[in-house]
C-alpha atoms as a PDB file:
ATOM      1  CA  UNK A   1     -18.176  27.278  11.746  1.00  0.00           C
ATOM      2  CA  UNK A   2     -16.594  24.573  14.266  1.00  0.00           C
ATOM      3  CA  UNK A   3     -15.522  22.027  11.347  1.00  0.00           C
ATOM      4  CA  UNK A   4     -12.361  23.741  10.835  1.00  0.00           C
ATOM      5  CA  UNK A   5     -10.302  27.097  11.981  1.00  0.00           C
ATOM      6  CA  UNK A   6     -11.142  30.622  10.419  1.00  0.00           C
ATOM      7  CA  UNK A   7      -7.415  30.448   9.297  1.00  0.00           C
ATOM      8  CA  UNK A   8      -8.640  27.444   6.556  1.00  0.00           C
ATOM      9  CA  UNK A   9     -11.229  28.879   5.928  1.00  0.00           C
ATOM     10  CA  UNK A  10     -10.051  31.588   4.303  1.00  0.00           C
ATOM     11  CA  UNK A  11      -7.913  29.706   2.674  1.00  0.00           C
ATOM     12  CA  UNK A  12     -10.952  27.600   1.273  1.00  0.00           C
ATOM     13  CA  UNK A  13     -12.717  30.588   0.331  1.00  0.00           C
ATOM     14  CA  UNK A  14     -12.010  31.143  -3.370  1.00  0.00           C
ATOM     15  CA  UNK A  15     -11.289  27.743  -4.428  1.00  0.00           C
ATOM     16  CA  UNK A  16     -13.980  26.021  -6.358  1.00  0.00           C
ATOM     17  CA  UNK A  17     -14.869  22.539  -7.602  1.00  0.00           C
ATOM     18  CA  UNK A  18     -11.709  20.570  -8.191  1.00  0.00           C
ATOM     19  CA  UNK A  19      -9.356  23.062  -5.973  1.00  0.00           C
ATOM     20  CA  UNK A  20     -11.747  22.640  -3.105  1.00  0.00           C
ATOM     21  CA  UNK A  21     -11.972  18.871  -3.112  1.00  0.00           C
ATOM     22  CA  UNK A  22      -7.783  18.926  -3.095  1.00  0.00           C
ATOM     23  CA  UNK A  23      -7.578  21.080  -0.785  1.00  0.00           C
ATOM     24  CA  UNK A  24     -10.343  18.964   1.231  1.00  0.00           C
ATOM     25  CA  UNK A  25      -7.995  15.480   0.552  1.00  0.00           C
ATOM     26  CA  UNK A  26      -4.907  17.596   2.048  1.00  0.00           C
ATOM     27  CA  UNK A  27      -7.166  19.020   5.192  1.00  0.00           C
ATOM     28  CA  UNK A  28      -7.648  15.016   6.077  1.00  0.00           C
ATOM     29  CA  UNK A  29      -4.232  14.355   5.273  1.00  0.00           C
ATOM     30  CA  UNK A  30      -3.352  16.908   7.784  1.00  0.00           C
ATOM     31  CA  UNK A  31      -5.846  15.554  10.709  1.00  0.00           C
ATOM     32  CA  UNK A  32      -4.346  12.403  10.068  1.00  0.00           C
ATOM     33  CA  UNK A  33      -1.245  13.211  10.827  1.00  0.00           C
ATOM     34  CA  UNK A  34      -2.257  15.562  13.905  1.00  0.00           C
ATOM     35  CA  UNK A  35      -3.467  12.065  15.168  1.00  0.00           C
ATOM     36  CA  UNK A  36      -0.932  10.212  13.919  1.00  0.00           C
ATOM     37  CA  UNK A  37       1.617  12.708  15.954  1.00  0.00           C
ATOM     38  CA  UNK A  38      -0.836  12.760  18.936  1.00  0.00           C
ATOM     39  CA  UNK A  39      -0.227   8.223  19.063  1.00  0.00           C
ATOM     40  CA  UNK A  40       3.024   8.722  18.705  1.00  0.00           C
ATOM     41  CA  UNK A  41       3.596  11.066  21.651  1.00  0.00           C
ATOM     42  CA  UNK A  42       1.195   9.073  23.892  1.00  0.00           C
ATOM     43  CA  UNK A  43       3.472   5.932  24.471  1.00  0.00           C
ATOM     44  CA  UNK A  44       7.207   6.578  24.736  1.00  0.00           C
ATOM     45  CA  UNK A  45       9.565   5.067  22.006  1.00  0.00           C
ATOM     46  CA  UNK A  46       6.302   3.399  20.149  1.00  0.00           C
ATOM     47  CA  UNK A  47       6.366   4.094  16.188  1.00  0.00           C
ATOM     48  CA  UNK A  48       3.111   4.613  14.619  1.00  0.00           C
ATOM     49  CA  UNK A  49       2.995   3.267  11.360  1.00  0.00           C
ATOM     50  CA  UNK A  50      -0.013   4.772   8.966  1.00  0.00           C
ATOM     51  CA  UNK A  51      -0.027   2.574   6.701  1.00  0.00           C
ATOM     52  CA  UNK A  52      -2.329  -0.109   4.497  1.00  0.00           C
ATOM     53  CA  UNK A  53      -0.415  -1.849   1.958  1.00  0.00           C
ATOM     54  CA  UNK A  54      -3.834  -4.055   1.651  1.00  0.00           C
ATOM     55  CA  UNK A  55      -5.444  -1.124   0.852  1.00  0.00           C
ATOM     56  CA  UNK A  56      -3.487   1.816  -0.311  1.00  0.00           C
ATOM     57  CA  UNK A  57      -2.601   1.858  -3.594  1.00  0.00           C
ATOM     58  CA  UNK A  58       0.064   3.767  -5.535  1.00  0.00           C
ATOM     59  CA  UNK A  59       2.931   1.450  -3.951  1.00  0.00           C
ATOM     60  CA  UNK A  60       4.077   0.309  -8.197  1.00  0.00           C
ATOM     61  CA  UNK A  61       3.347   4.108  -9.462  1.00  0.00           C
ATOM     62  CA  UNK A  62       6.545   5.461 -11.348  1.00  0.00           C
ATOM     63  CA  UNK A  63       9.462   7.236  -8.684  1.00  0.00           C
ATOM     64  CA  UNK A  64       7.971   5.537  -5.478  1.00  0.00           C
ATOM     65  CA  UNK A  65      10.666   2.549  -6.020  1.00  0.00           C
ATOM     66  CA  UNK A  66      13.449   5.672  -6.397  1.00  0.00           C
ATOM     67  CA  UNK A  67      11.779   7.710  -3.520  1.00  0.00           C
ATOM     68  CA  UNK A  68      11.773   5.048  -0.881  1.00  0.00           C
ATOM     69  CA  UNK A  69      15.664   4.137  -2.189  1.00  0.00           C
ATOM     70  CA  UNK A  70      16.629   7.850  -1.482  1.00  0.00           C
ATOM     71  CA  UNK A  71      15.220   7.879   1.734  1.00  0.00           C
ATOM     72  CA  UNK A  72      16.703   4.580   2.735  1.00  0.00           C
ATOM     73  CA  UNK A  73      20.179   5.824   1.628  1.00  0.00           C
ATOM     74  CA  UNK A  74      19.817   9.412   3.279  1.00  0.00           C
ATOM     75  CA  UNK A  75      19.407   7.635   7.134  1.00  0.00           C
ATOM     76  CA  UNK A  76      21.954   5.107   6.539  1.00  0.00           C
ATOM     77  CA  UNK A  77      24.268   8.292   5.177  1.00  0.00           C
ATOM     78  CA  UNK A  78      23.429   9.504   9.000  1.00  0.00           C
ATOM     79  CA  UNK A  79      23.652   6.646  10.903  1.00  0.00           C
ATOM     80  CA  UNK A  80      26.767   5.804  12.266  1.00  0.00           C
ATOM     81  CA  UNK A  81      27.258   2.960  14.629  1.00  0.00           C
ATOM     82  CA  UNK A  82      30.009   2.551  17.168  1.00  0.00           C
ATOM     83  CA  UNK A  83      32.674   0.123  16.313  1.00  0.00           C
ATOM     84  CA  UNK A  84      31.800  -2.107  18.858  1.00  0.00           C
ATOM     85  CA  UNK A  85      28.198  -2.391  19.102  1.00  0.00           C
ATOM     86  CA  UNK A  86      28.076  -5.956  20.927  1.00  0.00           C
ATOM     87  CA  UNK A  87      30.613  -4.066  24.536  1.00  0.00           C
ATOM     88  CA  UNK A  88      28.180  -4.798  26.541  1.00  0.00           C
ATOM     89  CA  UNK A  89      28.292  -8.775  26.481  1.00  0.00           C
ATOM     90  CA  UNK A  90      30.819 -10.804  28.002  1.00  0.00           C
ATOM     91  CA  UNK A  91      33.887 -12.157  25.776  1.00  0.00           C
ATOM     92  CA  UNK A  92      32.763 -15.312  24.374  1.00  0.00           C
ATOM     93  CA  UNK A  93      34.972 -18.895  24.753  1.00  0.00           C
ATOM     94  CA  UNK A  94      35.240 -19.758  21.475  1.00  0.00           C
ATOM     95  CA  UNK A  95      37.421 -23.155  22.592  1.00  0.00           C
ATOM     96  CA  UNK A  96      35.038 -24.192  25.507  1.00  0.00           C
ATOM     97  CA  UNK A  97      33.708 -27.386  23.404  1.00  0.00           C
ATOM     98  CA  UNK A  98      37.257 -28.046  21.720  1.00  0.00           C
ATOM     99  CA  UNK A  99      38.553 -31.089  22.212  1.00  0.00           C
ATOM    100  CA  UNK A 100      42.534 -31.963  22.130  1.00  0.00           C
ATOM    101  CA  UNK A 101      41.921 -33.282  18.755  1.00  0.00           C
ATOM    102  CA  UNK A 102      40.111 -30.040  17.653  1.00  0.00           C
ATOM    103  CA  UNK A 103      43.140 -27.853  18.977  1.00  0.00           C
ATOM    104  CA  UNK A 104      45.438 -29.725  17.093  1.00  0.00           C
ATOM    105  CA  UNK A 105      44.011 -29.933  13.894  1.00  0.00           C
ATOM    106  CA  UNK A 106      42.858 -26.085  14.251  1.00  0.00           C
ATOM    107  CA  UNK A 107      46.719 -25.190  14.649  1.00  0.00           C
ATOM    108  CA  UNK A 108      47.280 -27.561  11.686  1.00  0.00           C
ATOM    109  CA  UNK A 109      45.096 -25.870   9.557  1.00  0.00           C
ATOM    110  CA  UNK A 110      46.212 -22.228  10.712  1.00  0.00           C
ATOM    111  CA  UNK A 111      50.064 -23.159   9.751  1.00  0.00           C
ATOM    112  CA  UNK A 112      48.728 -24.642   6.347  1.00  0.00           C
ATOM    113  CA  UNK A 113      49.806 -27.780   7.030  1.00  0.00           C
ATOM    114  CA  UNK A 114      48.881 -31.032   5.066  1.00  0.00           C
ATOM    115  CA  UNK A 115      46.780 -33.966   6.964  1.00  0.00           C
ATOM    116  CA  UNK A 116      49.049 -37.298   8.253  1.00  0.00           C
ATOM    117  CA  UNK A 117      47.607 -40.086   6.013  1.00  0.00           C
ATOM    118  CA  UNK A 118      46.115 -42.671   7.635  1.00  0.00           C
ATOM    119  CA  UNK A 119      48.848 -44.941   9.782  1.00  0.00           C
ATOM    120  CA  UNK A 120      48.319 -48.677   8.724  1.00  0.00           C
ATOM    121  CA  UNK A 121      51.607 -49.880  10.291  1.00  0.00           C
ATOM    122  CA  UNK A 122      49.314 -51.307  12.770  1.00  0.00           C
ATOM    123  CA  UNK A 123      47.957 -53.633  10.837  1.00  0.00           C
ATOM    124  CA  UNK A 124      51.450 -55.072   9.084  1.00  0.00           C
ATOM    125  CA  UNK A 125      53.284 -58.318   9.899  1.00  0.00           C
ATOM    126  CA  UNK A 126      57.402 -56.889   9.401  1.00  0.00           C
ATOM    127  CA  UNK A 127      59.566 -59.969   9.792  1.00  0.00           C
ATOM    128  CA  UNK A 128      62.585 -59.842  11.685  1.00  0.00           C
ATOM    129  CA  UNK A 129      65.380 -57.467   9.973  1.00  0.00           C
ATOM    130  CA  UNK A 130      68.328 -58.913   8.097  1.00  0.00           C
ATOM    131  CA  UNK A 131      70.557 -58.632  11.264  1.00  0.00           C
ATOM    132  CA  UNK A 132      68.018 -60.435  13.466  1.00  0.00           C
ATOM    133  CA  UNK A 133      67.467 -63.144  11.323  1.00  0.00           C
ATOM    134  CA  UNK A 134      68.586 -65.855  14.166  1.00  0.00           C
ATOM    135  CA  UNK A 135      66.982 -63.810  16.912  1.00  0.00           C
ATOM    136  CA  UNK A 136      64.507 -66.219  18.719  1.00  0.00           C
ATOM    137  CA  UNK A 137      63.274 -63.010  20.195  1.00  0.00           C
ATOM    138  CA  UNK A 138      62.639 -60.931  17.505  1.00  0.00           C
ATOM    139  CA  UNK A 139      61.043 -64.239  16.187  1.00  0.00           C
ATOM    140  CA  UNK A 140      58.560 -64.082  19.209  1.00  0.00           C
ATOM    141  CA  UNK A 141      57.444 -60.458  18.900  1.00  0.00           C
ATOM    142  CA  UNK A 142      56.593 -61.349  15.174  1.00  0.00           C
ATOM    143  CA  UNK A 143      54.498 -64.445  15.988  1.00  0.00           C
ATOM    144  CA  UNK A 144      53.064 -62.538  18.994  1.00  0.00           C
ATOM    145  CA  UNK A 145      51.982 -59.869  16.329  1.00  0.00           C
ATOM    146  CA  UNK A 146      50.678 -62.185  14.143  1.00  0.00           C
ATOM    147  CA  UNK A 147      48.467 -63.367  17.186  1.00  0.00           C
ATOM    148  CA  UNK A 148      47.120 -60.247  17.866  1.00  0.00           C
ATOM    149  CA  UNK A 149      46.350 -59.061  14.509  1.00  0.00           C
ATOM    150  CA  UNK A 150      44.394 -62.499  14.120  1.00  0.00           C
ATOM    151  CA  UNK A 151      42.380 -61.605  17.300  1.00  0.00           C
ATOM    152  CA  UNK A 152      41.676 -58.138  16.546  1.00  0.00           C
ATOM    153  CA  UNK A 153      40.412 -59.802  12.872  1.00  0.00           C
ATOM    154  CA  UNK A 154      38.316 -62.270  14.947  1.00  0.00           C
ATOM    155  CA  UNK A 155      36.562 -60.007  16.704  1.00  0.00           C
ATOM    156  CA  UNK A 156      36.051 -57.602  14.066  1.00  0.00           C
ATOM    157  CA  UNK A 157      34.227 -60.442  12.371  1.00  0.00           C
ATOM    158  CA  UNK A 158      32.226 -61.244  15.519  1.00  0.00           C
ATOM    159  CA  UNK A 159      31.012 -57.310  15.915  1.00  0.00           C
ATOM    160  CA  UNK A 160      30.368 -57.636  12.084  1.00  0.00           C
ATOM    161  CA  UNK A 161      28.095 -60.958  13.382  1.00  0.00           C
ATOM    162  CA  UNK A 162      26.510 -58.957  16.189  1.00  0.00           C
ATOM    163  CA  UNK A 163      25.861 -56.357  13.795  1.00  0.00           C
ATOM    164  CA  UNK A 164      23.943 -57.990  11.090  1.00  0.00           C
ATOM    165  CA  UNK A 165      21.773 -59.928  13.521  1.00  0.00           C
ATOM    166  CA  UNK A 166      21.050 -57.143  15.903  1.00  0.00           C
ATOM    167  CA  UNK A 167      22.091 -54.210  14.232  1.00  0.00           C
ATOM    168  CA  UNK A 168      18.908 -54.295  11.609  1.00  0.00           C
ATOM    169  CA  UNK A 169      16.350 -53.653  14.350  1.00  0.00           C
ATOM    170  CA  UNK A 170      18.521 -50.814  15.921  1.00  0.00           C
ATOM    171  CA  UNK A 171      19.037 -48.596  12.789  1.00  0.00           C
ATOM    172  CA  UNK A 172      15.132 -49.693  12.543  1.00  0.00           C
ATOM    173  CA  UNK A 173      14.370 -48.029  15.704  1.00  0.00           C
ATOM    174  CA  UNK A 174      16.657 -44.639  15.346  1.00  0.00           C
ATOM    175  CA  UNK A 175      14.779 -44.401  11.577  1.00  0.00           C
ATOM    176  CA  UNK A 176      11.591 -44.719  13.510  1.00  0.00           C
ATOM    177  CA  UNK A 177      12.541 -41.809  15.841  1.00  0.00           C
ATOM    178  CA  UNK A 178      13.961 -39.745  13.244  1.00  0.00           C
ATOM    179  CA  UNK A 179      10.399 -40.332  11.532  1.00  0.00           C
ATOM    180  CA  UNK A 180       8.278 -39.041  14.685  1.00  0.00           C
ATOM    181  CA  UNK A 181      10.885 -36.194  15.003  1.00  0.00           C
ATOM    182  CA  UNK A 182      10.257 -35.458  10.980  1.00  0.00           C
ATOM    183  CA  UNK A 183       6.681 -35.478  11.848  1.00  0.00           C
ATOM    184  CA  UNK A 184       6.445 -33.738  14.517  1.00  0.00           C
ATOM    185  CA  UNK A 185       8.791 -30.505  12.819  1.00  0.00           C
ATOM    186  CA  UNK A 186       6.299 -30.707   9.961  1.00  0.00           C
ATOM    187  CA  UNK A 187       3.107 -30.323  12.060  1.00  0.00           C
ATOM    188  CA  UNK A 188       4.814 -27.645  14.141  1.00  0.00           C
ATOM    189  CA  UNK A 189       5.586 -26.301  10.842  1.00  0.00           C
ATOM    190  CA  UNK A 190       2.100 -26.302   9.446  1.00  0.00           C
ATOM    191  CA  UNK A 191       0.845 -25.096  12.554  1.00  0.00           C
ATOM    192  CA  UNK A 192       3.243 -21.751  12.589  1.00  0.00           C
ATOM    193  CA  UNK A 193       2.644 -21.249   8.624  1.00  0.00           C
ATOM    194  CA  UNK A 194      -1.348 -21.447   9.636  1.00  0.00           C
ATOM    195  CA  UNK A 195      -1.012 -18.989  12.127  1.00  0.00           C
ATOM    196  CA  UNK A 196       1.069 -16.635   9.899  1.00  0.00           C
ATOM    197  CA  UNK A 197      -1.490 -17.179   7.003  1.00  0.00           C
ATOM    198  CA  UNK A 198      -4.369 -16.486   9.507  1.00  0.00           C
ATOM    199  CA  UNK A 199      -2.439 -13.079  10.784  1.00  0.00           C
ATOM    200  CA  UNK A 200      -2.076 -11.845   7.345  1.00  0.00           C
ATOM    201  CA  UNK A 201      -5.662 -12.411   6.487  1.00  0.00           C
ATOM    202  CA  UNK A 202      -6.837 -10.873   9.680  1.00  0.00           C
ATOM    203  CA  UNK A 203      -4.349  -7.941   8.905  1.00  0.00           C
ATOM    204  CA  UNK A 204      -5.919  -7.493   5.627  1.00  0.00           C
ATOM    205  CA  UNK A 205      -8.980  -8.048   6.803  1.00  0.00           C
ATOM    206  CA  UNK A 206      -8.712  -5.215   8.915  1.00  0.00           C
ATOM    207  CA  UNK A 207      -6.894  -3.278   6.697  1.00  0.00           C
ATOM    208  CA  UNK A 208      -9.649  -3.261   3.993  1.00  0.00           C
ATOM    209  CA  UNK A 209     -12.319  -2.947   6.774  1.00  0.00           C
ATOM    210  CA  UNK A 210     -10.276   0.057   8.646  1.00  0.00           C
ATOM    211  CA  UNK A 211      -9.362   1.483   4.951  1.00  0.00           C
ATOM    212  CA  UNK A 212     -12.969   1.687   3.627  1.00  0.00           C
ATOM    213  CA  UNK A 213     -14.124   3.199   6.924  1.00  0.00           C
ATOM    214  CA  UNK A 214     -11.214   5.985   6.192  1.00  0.00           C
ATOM    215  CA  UNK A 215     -12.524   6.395   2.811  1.00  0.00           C
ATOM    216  CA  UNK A 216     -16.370   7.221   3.772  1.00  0.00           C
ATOM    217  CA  UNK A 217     -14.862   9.106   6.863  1.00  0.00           C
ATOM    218  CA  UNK A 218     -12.901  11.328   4.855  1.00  0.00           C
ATOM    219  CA  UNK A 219     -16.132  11.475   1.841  1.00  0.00           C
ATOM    220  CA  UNK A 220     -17.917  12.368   4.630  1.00  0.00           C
ATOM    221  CA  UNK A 221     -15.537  15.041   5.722  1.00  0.00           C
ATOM    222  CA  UNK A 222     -14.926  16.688   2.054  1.00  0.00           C
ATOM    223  CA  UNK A 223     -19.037  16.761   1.859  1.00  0.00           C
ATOM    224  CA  UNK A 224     -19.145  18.998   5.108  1.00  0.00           C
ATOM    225  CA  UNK A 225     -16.036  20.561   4.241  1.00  0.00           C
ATOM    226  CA  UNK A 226     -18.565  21.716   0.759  1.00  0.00           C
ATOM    227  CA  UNK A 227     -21.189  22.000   2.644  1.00  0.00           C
ATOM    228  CA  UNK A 228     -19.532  24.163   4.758  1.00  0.00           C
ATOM    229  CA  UNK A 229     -17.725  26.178   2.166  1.00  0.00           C
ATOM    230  CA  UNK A 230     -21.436  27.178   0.716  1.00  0.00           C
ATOM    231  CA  UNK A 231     -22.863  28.082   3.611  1.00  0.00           C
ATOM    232  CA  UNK A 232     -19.586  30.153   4.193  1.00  0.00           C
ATOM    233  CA  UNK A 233     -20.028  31.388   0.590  1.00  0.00           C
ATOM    234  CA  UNK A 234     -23.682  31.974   1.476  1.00  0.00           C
ATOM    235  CA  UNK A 235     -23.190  34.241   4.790  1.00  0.00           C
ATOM    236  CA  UNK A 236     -20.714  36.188   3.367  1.00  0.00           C
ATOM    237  CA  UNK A 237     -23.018  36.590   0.008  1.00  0.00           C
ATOM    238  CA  UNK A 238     -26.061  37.655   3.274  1.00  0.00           C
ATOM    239  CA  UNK A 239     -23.270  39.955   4.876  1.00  0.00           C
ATOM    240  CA  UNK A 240     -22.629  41.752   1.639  1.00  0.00           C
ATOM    241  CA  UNK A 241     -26.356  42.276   1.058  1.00  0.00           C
ATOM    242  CA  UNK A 242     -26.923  43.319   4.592  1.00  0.00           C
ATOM    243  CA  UNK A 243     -24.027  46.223   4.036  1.00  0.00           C
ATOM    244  CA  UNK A 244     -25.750  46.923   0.666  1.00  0.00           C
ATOM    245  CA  UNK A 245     -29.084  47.526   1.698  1.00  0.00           C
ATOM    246  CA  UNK A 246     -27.781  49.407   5.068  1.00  0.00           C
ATOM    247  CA  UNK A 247     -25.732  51.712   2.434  1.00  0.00           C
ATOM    248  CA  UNK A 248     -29.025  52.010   0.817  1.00  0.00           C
ATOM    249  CA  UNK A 249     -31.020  52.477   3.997  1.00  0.00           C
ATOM    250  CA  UNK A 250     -28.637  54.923   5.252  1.00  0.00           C
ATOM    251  CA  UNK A 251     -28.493  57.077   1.711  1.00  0.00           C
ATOM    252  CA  UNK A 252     -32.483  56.936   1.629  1.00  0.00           C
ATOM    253  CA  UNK A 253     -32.396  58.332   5.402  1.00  0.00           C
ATOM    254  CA  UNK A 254     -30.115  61.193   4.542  1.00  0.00           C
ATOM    255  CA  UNK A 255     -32.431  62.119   1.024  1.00  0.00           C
ATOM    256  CA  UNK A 256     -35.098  62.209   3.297  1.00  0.00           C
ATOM    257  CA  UNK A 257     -33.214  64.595   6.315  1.00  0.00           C
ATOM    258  CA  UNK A 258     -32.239  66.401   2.982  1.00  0.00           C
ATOM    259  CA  UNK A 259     -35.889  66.548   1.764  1.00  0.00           C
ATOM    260  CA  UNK A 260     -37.490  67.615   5.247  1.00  0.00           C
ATOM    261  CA  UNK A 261     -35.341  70.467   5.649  1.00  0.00           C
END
């Protein structure tokens, strides 16, 4: 009887029908997980995973939601990570993009300061104070002021010119790049979703396949498990009848001695 140890098979021995077919479902349970151990100790730090969500069933059954919680909650009750898990990486520069402007307005914000309102003194024309009234220099400044401002006006209104004339075609051309760059994210897209979609079909394409070979493995292994029980059953049924008819062999020998004598 090679199919399994004498130890199981005594434990197999006086179960019938129902009993031995549970009893068969736990024996291929077991050599699963003899395997399943065996993978794992082959390759260092690899986790075998036995299971088929495609194809196992049972996953919505009442308590499974509660059972997986629990054991979810009992590691994280034992894991306890160091305080600093991220030692081994080099301090990082958190200011090595700021700018002057950054650092300022940073320190601003930390001492919950209010934002300066836009200056606009730039742009005003102040005449001459009361007490400079007949200052021919004070005078000048104003009207060189004036000039500026002007200036800076005009060539506002020239960049405004530029703008509109040449300005249409440029935002044309940075739409048309931001287009192709749209375009090209959404075929890249498409192309990673298709390759996900086509991994999870293979994966339950070979779960289903790998599942229903399980299923006729371990049909196939209850029916010789059976078989195996009955011609266990059987031999011991020949061994008793073998001891009975020796008994009766061996009390017919000694009415005979008896007889002869």
């Amino acid at each position: 009887m090679g199919v399994f140890p004498p130890g199981l098979r005594a434990a197999l021995v006086p179960l019938r029908g129902e009993g031995l077919r549970r009893a068969a479902a736990r024996c291929c349970c077991w050599s699963r997980c003899g395997r399943n151990m065996a993978g794992t100790s082959s390759v260092a730090g690899e986790v075998f995973v036995d299971a088929l969500p495609y194809f196992d069933q049972g996953y919505d059954a009442p308590g499974v939601r509660e059972a997986a919680a629990a054991l979810v909650e009992e590691e994280t009750r034992r894991y306890r990570p160091t305080k600093n898990y991220l030692s081994y990486l080099p301090t990082p520069d958190f200011s090595a993009f700021e700018t002057e402007i950054m650092r300022n307005e940073f320190e601003r914000l930390g001492a919950r300061q209010p934002m300066e309102l836009l200056s606009m003194k730039r742009y005003e024309l102040p005449a001459p104070s009361s007490g400079q009234k007949n200052d021919i220099t004070a005078w000048q400044d104003c009207v060189n002021n004036s000039m500026a401002q002007l200036e800076h006006q005009a060539v506002r209104i020239e960049n405004l010119d530029l703008m509109a004339e040449y300005g249409t075609n440029a935002w044309k051309f940075s739409n048309d790049n931001l287009a192709f760059m749209i375009e090209n994210a959404q075929k890249e897209l498409q192309k990673v979703r298709k390759q996900i979609q086509d991994l999870n079909w293979q994966r339950k394409n070979d779960q289903l396949t790998g599942g229903a070979k399980l299923r006729e493995l371990e049909s196939n292994w209850v029916s010789l498990v059976s078989k195996n029980y009955e011609i266990e059953r059987a031999i011991v049924q020949l061994e008793n009848d073998v001891t009975q008819l020796r008994q009766q062999q061996g009390e017919e020998n000694k009415e005979n001695i008896r007889q002869d004598f």
